[in-house]
Protein backbone atom coordinates (compact mmCIF):
# COMPACT_ATOMS: atom_id res chain seq x y z
CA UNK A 1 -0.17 -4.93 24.93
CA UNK A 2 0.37 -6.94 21.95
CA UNK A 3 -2.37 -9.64 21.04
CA UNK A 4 0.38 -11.74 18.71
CA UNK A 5 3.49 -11.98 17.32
CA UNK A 6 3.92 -8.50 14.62
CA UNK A 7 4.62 -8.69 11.45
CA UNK A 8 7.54 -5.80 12.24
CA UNK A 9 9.75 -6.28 14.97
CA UNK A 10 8.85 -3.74 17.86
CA UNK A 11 11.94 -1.13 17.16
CA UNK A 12 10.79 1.87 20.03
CA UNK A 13 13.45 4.15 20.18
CA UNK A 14 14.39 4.39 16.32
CA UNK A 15 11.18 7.27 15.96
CA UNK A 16 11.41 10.56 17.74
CA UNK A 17 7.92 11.69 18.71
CA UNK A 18 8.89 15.55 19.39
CA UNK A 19 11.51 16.37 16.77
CA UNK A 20 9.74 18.05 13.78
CA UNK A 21 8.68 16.19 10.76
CA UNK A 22 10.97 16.43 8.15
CA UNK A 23 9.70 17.58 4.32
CA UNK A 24 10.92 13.76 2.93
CA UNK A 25 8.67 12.22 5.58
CA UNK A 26 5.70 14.29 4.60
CA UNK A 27 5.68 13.56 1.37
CA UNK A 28 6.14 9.94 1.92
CA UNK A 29 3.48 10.43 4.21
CA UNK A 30 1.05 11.78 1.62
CA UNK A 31 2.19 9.14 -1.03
CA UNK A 32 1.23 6.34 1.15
CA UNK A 33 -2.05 7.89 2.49
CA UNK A 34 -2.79 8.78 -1.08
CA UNK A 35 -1.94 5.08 -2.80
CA UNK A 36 -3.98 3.70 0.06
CA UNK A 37 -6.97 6.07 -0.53
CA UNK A 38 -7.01 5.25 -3.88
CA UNK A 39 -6.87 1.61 -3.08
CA UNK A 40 -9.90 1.59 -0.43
CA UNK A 41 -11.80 3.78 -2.95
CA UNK A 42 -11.78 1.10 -5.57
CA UNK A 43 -12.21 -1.64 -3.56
CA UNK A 44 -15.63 0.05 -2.17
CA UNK A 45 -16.71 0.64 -5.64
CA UNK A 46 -15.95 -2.55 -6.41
CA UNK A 47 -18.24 -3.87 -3.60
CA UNK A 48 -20.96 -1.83 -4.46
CA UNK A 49 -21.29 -2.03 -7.77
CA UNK A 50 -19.90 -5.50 -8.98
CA UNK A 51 -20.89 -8.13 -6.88
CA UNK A 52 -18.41 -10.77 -8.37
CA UNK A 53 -15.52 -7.76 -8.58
CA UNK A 54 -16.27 -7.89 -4.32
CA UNK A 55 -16.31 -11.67 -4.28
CA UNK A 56 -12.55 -10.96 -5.76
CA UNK A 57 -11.66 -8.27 -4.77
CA UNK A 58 -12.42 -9.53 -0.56
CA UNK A 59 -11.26 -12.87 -1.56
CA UNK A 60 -7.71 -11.08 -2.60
CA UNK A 61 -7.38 -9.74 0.70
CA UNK A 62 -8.44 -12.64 2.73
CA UNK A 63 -5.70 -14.67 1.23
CA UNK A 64 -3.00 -11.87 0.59
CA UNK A 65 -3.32 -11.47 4.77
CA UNK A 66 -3.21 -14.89 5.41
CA UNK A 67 -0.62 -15.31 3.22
CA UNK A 68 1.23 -12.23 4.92
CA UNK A 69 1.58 -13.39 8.27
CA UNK A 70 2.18 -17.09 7.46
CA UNK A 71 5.39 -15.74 5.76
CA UNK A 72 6.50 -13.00 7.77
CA UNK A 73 8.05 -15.04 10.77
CA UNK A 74 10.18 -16.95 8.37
CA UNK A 75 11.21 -13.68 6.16
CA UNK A 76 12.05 -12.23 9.97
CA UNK A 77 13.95 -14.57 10.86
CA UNK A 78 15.53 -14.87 7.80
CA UNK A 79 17.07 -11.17 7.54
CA UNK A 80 18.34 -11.38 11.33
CA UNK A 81 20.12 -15.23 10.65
CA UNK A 82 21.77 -13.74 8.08
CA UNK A 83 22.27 -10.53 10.05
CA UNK A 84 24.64 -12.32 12.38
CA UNK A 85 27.30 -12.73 9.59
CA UNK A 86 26.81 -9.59 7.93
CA UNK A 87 28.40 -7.93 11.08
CA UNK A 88 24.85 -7.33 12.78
CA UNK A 89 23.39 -5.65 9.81
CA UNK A 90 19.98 -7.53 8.95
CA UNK A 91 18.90 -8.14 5.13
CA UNK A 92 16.61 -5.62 3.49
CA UNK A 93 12.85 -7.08 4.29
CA UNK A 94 12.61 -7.13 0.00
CA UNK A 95 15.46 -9.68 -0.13
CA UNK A 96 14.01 -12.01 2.52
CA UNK A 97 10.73 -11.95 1.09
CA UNK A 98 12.45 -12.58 -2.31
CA UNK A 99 14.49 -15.65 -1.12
CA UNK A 100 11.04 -17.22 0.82
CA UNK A 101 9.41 -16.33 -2.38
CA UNK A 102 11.95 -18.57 -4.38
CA UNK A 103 12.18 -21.53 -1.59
CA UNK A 104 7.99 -21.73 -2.24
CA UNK A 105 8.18 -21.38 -6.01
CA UNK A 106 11.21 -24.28 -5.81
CA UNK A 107 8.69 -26.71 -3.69
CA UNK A 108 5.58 -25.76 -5.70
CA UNK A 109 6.78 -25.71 -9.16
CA UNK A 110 7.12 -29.74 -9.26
CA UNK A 111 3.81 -30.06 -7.57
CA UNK A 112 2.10 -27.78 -10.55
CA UNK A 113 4.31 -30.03 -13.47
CA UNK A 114 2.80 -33.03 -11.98
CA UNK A 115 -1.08 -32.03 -11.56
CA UNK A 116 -1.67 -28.44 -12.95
CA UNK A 117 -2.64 -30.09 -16.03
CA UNK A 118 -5.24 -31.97 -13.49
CA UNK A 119 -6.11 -29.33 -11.54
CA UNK A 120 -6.48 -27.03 -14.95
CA UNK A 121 -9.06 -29.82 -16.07
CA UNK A 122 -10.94 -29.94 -12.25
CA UNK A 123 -11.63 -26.36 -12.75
CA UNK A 124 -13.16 -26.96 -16.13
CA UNK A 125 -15.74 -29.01 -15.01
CA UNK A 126 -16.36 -27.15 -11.86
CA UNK A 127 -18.98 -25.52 -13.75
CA UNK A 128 -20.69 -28.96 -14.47
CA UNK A 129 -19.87 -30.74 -11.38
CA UNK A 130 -20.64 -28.35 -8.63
CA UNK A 131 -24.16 -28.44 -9.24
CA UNK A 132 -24.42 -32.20 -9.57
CA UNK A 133 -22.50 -32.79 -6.23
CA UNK A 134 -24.41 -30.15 -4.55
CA UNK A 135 -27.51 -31.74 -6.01
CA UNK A 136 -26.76 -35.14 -4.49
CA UNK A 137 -25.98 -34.03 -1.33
CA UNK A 138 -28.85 -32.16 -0.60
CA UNK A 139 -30.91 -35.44 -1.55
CA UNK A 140 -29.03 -37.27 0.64
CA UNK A 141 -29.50 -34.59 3.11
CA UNK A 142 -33.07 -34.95 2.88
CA UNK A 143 -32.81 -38.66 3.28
CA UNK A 144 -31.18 -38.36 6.36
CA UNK A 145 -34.76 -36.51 7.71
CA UNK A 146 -35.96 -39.48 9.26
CA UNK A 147 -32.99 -40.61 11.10
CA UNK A 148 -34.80 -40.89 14.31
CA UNK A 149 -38.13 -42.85 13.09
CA UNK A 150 -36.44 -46.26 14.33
CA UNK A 151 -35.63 -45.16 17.55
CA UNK A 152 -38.91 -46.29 19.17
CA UNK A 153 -39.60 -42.78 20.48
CA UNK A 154 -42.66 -41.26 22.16
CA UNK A 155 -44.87 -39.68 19.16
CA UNK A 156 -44.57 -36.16 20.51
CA UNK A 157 -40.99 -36.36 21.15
CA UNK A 158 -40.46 -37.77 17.36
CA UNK A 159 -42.48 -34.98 16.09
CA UNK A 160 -40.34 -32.50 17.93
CA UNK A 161 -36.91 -33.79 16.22
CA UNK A 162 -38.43 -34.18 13.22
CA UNK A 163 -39.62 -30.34 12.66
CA UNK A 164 -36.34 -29.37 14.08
CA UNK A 165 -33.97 -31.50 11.41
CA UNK A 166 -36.28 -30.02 8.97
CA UNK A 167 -35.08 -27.02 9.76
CA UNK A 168 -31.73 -27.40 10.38
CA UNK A 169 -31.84 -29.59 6.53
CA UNK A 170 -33.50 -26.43 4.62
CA UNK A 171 -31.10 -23.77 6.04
CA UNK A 172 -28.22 -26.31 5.39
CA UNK A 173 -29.92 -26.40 1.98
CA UNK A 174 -30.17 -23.02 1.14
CA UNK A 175 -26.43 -22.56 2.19
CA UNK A 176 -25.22 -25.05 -0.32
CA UNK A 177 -27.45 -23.87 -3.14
CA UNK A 178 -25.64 -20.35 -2.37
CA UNK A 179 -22.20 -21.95 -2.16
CA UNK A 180 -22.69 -24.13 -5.08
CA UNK A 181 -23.39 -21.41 -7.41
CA UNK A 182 -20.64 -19.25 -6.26
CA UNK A 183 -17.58 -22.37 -6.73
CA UNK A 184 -19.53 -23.05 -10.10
CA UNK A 185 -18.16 -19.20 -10.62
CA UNK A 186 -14.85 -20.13 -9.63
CA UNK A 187 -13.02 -20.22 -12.21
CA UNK A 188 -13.46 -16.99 -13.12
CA UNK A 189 -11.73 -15.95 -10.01
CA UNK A 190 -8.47 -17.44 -10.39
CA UNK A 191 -6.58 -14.72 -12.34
CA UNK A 192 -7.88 -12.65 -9.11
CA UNK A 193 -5.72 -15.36 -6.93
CA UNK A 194 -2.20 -13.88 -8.77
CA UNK A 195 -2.52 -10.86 -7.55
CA UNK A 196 -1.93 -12.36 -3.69
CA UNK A 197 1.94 -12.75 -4.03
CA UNK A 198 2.01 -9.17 -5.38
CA UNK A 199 -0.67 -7.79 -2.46
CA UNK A 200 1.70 -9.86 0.04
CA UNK A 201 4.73 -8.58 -1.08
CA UNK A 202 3.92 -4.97 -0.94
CA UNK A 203 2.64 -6.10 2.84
CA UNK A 204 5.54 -7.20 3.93
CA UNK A 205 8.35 -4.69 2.42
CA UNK A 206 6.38 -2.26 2.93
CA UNK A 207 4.53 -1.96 5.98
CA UNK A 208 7.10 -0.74 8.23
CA UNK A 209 7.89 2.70 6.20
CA UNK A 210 4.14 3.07 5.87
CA UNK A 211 3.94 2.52 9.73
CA UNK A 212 6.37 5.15 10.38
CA UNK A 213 5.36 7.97 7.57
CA UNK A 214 1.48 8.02 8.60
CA UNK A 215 2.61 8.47 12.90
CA UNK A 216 5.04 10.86 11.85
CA UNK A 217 2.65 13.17 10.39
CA UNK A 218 0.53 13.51 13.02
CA UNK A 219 0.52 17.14 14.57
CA UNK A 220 1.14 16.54 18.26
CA UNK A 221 4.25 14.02 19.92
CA UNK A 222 1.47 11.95 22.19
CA UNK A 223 -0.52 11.23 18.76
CA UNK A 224 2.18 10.60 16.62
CA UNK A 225 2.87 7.92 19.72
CA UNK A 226 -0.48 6.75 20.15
CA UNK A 227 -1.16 6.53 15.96
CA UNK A 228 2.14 4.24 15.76
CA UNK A 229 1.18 2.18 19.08
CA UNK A 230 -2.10 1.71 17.17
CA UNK A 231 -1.10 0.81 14.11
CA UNK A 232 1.69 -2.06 15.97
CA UNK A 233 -1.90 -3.18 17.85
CA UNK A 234 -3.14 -3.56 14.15
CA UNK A 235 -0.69 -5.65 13.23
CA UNK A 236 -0.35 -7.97 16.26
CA UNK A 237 -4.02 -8.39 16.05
CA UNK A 238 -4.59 -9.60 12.40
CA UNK A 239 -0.95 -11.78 12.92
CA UNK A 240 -3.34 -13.66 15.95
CA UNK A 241 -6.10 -14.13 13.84
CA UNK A 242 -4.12 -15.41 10.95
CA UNK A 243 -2.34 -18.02 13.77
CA UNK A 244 -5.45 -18.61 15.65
CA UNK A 245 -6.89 -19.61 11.98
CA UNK A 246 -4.22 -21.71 10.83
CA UNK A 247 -3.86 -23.20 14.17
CA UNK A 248 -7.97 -24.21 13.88
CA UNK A 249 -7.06 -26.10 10.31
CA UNK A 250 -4.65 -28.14 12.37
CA UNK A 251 -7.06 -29.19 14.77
CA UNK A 252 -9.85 -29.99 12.54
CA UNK A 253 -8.16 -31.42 9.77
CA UNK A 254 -6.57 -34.20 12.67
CA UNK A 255 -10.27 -34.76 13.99
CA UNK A 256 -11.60 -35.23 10.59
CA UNK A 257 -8.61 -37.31 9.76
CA UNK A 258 -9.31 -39.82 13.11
CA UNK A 259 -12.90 -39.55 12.35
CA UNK A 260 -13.39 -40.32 8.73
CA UNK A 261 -10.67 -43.46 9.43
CA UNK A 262 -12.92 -44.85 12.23
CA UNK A 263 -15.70 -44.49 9.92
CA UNK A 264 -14.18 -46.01 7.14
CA UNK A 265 -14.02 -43.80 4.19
CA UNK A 266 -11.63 -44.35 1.44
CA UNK A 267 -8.25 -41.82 2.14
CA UNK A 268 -9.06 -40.35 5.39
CA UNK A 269 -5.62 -38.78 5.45
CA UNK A 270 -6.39 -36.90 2.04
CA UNK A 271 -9.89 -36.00 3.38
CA UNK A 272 -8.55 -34.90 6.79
CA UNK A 273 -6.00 -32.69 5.15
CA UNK A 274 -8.84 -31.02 3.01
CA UNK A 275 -11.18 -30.19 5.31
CA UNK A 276 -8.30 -29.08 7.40
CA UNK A 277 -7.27 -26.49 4.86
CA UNK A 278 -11.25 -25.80 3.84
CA UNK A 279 -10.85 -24.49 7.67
CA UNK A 280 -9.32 -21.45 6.88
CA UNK A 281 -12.10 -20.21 4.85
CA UNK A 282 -15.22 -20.07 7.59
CA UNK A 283 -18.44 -21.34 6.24
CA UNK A 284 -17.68 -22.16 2.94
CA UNK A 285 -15.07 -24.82 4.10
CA UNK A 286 -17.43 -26.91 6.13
CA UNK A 287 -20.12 -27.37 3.67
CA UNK A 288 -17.60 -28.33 0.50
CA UNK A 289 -15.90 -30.70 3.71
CA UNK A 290 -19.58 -31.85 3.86
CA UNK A 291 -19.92 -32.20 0.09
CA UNK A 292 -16.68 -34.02 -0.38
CA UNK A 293 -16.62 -36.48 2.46
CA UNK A 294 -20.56 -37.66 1.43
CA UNK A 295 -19.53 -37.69 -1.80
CA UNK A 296 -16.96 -40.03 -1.25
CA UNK A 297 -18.91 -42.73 0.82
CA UNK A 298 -22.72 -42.40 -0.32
CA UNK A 299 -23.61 -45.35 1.96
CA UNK A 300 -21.95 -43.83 5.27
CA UNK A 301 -24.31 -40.91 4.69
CA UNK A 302 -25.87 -40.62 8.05
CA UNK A 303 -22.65 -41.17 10.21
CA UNK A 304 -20.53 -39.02 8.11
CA UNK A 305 -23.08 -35.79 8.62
CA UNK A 306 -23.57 -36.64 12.40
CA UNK A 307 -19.64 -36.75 12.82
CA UNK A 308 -19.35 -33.16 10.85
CA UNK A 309 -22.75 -31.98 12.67
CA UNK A 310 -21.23 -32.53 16.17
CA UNK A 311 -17.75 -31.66 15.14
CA UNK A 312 -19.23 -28.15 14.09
CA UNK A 313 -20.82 -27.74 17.30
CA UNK A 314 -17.29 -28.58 18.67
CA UNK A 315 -15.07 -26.02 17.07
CA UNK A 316 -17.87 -23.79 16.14
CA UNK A 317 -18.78 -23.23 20.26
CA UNK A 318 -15.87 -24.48 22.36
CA UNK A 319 -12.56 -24.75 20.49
CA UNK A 320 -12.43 -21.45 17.88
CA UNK A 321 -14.33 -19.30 20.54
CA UNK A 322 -11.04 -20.23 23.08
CA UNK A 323 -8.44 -20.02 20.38
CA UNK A 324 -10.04 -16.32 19.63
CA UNK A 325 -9.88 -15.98 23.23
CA UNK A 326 -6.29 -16.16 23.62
CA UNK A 327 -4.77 -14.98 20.95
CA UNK A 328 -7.26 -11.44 20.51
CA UNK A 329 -8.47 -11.45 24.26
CA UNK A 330 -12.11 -11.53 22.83
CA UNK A 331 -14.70 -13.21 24.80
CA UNK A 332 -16.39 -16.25 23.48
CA UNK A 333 -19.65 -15.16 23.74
CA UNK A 334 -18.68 -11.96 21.52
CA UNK A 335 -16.89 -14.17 18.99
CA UNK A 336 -20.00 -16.63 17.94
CA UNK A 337 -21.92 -13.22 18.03
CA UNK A 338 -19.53 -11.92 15.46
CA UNK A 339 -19.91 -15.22 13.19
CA UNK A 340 -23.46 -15.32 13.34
CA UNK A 341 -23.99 -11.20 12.14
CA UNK A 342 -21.04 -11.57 10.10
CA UNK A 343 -22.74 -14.57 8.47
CA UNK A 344 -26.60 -13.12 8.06
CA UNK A 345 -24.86 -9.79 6.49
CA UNK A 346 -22.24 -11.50 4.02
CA UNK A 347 -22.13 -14.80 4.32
CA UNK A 348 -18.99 -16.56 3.94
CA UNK A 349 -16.75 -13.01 3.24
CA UNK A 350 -18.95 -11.76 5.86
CA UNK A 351 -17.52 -14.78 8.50
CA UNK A 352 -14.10 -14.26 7.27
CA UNK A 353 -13.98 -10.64 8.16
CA UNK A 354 -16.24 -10.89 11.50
CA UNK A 355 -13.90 -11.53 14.10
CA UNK A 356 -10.89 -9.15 12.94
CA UNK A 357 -13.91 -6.37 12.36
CA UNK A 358 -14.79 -6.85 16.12
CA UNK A 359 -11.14 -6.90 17.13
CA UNK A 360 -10.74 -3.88 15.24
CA UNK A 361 -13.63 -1.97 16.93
CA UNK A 362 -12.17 -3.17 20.45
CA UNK A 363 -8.34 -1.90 19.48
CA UNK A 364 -9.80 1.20 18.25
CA UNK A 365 -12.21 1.97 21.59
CA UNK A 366 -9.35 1.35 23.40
CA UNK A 367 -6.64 3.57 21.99
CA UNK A 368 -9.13 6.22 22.19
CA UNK A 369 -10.21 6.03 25.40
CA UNK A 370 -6.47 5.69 26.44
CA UNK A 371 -5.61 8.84 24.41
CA UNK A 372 -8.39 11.07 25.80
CA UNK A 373 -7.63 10.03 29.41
CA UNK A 374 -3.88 10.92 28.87
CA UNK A 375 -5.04 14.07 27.36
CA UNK A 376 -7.41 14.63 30.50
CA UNK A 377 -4.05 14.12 32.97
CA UNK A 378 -2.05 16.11 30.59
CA UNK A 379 -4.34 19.17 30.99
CA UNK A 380 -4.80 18.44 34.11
CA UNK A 381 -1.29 18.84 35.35
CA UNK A 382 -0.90 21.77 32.89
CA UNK A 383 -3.54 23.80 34.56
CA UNK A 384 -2.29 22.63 37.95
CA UNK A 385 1.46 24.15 36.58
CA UNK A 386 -0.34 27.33 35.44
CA UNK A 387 -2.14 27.55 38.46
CA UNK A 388 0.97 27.11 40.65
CA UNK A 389 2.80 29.85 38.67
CA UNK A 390 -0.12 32.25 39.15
CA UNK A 391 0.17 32.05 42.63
CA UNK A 392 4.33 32.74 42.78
CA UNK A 393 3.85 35.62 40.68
CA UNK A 394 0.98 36.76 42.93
CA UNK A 395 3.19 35.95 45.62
CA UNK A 396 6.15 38.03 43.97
CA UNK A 397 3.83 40.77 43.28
CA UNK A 398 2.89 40.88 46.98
CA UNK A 399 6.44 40.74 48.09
CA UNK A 400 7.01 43.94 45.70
CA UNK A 401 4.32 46.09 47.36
CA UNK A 402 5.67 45.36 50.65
CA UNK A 403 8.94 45.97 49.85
């Protein structure tokens, strides 16, 4: 059972599981397996050995996914719209893409005449002005640590909150120091980000034939089955993620938006919509949400944090865990797991990659399990058939002898 709309449109009966493989299909097979071998093998080297090649190189895919499956509905429905006057004959999946490509370049291109020399300057300065805004907000986080000495509360239960927001401040701390340093670094990663078009493109052209090539070069008909069935639960699984994601940023950004208005910052709309699209990268978007929205009212301090404190606990514990729920069919409980290992092991690419990892695992357990059991019933009923042709040649022997 699908988990989410695919980024190919579930075509079952154009692949024959027990006609032979052809010697065109093998090949293709073993250039895609190859090009894709070679691919993982970099990337791992990458991870290993450069630390800011694996900040790129993970960053790359992150997007180039997201990306992927934002497009691929409209690129679908593209080539069969245009299918209908083309006397049912759908566009090629590279000429969709193509035209999508253009209609975003067309939107975007005034957009980058009118602040790309802005944004150009903005990451200049990143190197300057990340560490002075992530400075100041950890000083006004830790002016913030005595929130509750006003409240008139009992001495023990004052000394209680206390140790625990000094807690909560110094890992909050030591997050932004991390993340600080790494967007001081950023501009060094934006060649990496021209590469996500290209990595999309290939995704979505491409897919499909890669799809069918790898299942059809499997030895037996019921794995060549179960590796394409697989590979479709692939698919439908990171297309739910990506919605579920995108879906979150809507729901945030209009909280923050509402929020920040009743507490009277300057452009809550703006604000809203940036920590709405800081959403899609876990972790990381929060605390620069943090860092911006502080930033821009220094004297609303206090309320501001509480608002993002207890919106956190919001989205971080009710509303992603349920959105991950029904989309991926992963329990709550498993998903904060996820975030929480994914976060101690690689911090914010280790978040990003958490919850499709675990889906991953599940999909994977699954198939198997499903495959072996089939096998089991398979055998089963093939030993039962031998078994049942033993005994009617027995039987014919028998009639033989007494003939």
């Amino acid at each position: 059972m699908g988990v989410g709309k695919r980024l190919i449109p579930d075509t079952r009966n154009d692949l024959h599981w027990g006609e032979p493989t052809s010697v065109r299909e093998r090949w293709s097979a073993a250039a895609y397996i190859a090009s894709t071998t070679l691919v993982v093998t970099l990337v791992v080297l990458a991870v290993v050995f450069d630390q800011f090649a694996a900040t790129g190189v993970l960053l790359v895919a992150f997007l180039s996914f997201v990306l992927t499956y934002l497009i691929a509905p409209a690129s679908e429905w593209l080539r069969h719209t245009a299918g209908r006057s083309r006397r049912g004959r759908p566009l090629s999946r590279v000429l969709s893409t193509l035209v999508i490509y253009g209609i975003i370049a067309a939107i975007m291109f005034p957009v980058w005449a009118f602040t790309g020399a802005r944004i150009g300057a903005a990451l200049a300065r990143a190197r300057v002005l990340v560490p002075q805004h992530t400075a100041r907000f950890i000083d006004q986080l830790h002016a913030t640590e005595g929130w509750h000495e006003t409240l008139g509360l009992p001495p023990a239960v004052k000394d209680s909150i206390g140790v625990v927001t000094r807690r909560v401040t110094r890992s909050v701390e030591i997050e932004a120091r991390a993340l600080g340093a790494e967007l001081a670094e950023i501009r060094g990663l934006v060649p990496w980000l021209s590469t996500v078009p290209v990595v999309a493109f290939l995704l979505l052209t491409r897919w499909h034939r890669f799809r069918r090539s790898t299942s059809r070069v499997l030895p037996t008909p019921h794995l060549r089955w179960r590796g394409d069935e697989f590979l479709r639960n692939l698919d439908s699984l990171l297309a739910a993620y990506t919605r579920a994601q995108a879906l979150s940023a809507v729901i945030v950004g209009g909280i923050c938006w509402v929020g920040f208005a009743a507490l009277g910052l300057p452009y809550p709309g703006t604000l809203g919509l940036a920590a709405g699209l800081l959403e899609m990268v876990p972790l990381a978007g929060p605390l620069v949400a943090a860092v911006v929205a502080t930033a821009a009212a220094p004297e609303r301090v206090v309320g501001v944090l509480l608002f993002l404190a207890a919106l956190r606990v919001l989205q971080d514990y009710v509303i992603y865990p349920r959105l991950i729920k029904r989309t991926l069919y992963l329990h709550p409980l498993a998903v904060v797991l996820a975030l929480w290992i994914g976060a101690a092991l690689g911090g914010v690419v280790g978040v990003c990659l958490a919850v499709p990892f675990v889906g991953l695992i599940k999909a994977t357990h699954r198939h198997w399990r499903e495959y072996r059991e089939i096998e089991a019933l398979v055998a089963e009923a093939d030993a039962r058939s031998a078994a049942a042709a033993a005994r009617r040649e027995e039987a014919t022997a028998s009639a033989g002898q007494i003939d």
